[in-house]
N, C-alpha and C. Protein backbone atom coordinates (compact mmCIF):
# COMPACT_ATOMS: atom_id res chain seq x y z
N UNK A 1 84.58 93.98 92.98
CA UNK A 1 85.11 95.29 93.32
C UNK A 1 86.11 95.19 94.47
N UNK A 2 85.81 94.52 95.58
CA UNK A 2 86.80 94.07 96.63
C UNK A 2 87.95 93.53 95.86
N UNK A 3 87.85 92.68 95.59
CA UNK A 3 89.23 92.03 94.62
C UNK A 3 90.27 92.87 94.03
N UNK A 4 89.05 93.80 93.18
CA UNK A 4 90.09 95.01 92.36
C UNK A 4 90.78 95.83 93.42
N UNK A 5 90.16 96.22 94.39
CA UNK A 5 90.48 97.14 95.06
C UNK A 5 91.58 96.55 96.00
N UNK A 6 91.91 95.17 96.52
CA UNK A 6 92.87 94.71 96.69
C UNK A 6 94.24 93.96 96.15
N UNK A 7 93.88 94.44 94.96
CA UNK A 7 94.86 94.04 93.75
C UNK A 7 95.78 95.35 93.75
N UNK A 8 95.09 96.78 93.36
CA UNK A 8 95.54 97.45 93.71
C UNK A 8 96.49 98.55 94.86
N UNK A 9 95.54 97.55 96.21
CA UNK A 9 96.87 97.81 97.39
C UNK A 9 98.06 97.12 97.36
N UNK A 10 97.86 95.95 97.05
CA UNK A 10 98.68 95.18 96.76
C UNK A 10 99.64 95.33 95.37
N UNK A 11 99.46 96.02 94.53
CA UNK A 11 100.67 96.44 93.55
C UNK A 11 101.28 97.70 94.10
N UNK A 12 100.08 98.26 94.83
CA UNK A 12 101.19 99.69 95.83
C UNK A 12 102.24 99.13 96.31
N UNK A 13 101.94 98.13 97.22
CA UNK A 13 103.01 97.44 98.24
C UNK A 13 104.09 97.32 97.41
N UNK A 14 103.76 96.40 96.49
CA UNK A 14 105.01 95.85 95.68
C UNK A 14 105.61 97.00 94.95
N UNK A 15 105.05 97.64 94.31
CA UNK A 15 105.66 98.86 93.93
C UNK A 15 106.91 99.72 95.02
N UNK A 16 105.84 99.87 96.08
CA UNK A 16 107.00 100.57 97.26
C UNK A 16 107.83 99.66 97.34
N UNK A 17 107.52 98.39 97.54
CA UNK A 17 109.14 97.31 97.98
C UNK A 17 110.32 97.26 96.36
N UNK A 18 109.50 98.14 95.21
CA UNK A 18 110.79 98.12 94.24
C UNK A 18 110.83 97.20 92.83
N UNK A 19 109.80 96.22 93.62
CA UNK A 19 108.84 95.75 91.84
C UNK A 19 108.70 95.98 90.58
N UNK A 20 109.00 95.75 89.87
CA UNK A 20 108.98 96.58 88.37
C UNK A 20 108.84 94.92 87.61
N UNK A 21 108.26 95.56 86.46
CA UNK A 21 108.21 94.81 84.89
C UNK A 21 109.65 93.76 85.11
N UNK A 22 109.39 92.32 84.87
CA UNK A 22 110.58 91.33 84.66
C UNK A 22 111.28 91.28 85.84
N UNK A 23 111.02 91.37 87.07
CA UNK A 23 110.86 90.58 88.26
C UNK A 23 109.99 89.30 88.68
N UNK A 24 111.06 88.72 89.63
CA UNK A 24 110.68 88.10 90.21
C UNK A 24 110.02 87.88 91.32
N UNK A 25 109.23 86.90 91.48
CA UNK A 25 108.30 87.09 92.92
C UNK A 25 107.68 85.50 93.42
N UNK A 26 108.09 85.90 94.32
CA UNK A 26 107.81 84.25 94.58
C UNK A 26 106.41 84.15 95.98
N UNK A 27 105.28 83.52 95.55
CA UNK A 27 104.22 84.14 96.77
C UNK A 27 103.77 83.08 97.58
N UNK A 28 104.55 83.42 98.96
CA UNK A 28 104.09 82.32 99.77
C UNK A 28 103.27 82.20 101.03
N UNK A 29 101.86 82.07 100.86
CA UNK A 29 101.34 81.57 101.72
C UNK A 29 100.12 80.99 101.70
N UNK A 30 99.05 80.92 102.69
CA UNK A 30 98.11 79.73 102.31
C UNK A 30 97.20 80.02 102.08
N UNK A 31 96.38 78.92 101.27
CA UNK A 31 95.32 79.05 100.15
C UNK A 31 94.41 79.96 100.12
N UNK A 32 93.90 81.24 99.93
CA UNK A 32 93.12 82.65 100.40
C UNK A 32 93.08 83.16 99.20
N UNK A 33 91.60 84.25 99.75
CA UNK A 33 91.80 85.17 98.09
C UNK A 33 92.87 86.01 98.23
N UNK A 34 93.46 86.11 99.16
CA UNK A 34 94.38 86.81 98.90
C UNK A 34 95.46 86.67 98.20
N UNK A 35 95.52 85.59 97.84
CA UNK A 35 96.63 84.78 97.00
C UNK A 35 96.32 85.19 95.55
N UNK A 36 94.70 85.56 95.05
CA UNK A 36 94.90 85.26 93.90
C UNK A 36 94.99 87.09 93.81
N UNK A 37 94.77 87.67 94.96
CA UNK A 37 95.03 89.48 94.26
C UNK A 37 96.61 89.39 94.25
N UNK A 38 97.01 88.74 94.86
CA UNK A 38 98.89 89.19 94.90
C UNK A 38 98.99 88.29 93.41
N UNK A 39 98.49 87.20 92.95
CA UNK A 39 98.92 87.10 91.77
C UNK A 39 98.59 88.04 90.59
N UNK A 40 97.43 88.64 90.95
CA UNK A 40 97.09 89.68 89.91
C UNK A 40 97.62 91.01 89.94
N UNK A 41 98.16 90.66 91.29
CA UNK A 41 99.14 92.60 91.31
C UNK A 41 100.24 92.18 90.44
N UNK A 42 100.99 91.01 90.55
CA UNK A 42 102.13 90.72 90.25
C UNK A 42 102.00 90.82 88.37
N UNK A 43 100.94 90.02 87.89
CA UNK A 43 100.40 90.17 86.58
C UNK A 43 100.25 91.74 86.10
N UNK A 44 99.81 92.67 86.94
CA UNK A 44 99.61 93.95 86.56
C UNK A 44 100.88 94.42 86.08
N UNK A 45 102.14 94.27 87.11
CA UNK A 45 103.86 94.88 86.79
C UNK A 45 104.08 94.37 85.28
N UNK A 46 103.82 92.69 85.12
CA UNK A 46 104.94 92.13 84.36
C UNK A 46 105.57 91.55 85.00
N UNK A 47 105.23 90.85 86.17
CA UNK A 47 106.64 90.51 86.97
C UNK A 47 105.81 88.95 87.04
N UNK A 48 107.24 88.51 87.13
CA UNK A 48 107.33 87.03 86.64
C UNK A 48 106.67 86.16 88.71
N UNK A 49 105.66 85.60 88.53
CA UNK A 49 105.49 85.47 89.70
C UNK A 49 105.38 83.86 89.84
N UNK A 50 105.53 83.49 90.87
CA UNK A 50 105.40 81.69 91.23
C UNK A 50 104.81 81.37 92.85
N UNK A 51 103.72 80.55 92.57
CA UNK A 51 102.67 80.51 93.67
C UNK A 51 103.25 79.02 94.80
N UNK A 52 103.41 79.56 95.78
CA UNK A 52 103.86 78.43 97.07
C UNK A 52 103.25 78.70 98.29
N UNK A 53 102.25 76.95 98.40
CA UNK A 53 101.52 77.40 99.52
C UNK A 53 101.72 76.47 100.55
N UNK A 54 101.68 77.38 101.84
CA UNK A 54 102.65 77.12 102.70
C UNK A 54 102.85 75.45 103.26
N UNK A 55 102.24 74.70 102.54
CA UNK A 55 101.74 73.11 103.26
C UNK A 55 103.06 72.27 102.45
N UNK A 56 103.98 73.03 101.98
CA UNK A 56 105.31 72.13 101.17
C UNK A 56 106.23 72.32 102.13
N UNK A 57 106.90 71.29 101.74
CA UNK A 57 108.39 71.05 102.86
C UNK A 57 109.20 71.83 102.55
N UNK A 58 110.52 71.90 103.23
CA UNK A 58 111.68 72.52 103.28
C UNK A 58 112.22 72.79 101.89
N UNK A 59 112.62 71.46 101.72
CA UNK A 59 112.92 70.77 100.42
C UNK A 59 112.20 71.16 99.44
N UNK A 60 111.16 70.86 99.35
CA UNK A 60 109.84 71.14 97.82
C UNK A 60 110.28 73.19 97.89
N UNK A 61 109.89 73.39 98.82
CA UNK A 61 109.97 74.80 98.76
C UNK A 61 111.07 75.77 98.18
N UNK A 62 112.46 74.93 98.44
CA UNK A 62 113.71 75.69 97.98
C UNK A 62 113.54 75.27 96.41
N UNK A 63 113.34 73.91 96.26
CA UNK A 63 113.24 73.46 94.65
C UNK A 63 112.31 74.31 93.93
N UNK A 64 110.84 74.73 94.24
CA UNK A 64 110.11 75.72 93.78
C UNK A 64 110.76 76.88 93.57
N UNK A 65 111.56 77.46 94.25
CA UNK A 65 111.94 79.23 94.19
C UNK A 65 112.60 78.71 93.48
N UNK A 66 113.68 77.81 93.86
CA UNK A 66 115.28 77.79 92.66
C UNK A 66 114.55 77.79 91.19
N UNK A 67 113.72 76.97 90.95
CA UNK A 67 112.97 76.68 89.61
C UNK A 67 112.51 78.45 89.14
């Protein structure tokens, strides 16, 4: 129930920041449940999401988003 219920603040957010169906989203930070409700808010839109946690380099990190 916690989970759901933070899945759902978390698609508010994204919603207010402009989120919609066939976006992109790129989610970066470190290993938490919170990682997996922002992937499931992101799953709720349709929006195309990619998980980066924060322990990658400069380098790995730009190659991840560009990808």
């Amino acid at each position: 129930r916690e989970l759901l219920e933070l899945m759902y603040h978390l698609g508010n957010a994204l919603k207010w920041q402009g989120v919609k169906q066939g976006d992109r989203v790129t989610i970066y930070m470190p290993p938490c449940p919170l990682v997996v409700a922002s992937m499931l808010a992101c799953a709720r839109f349709g929006a195309v999401h990619a998980l980066v946690i924060t322990s990658f380099s400069a380098e790995s990190l730009a190659d991840r988003i560009w990808d």
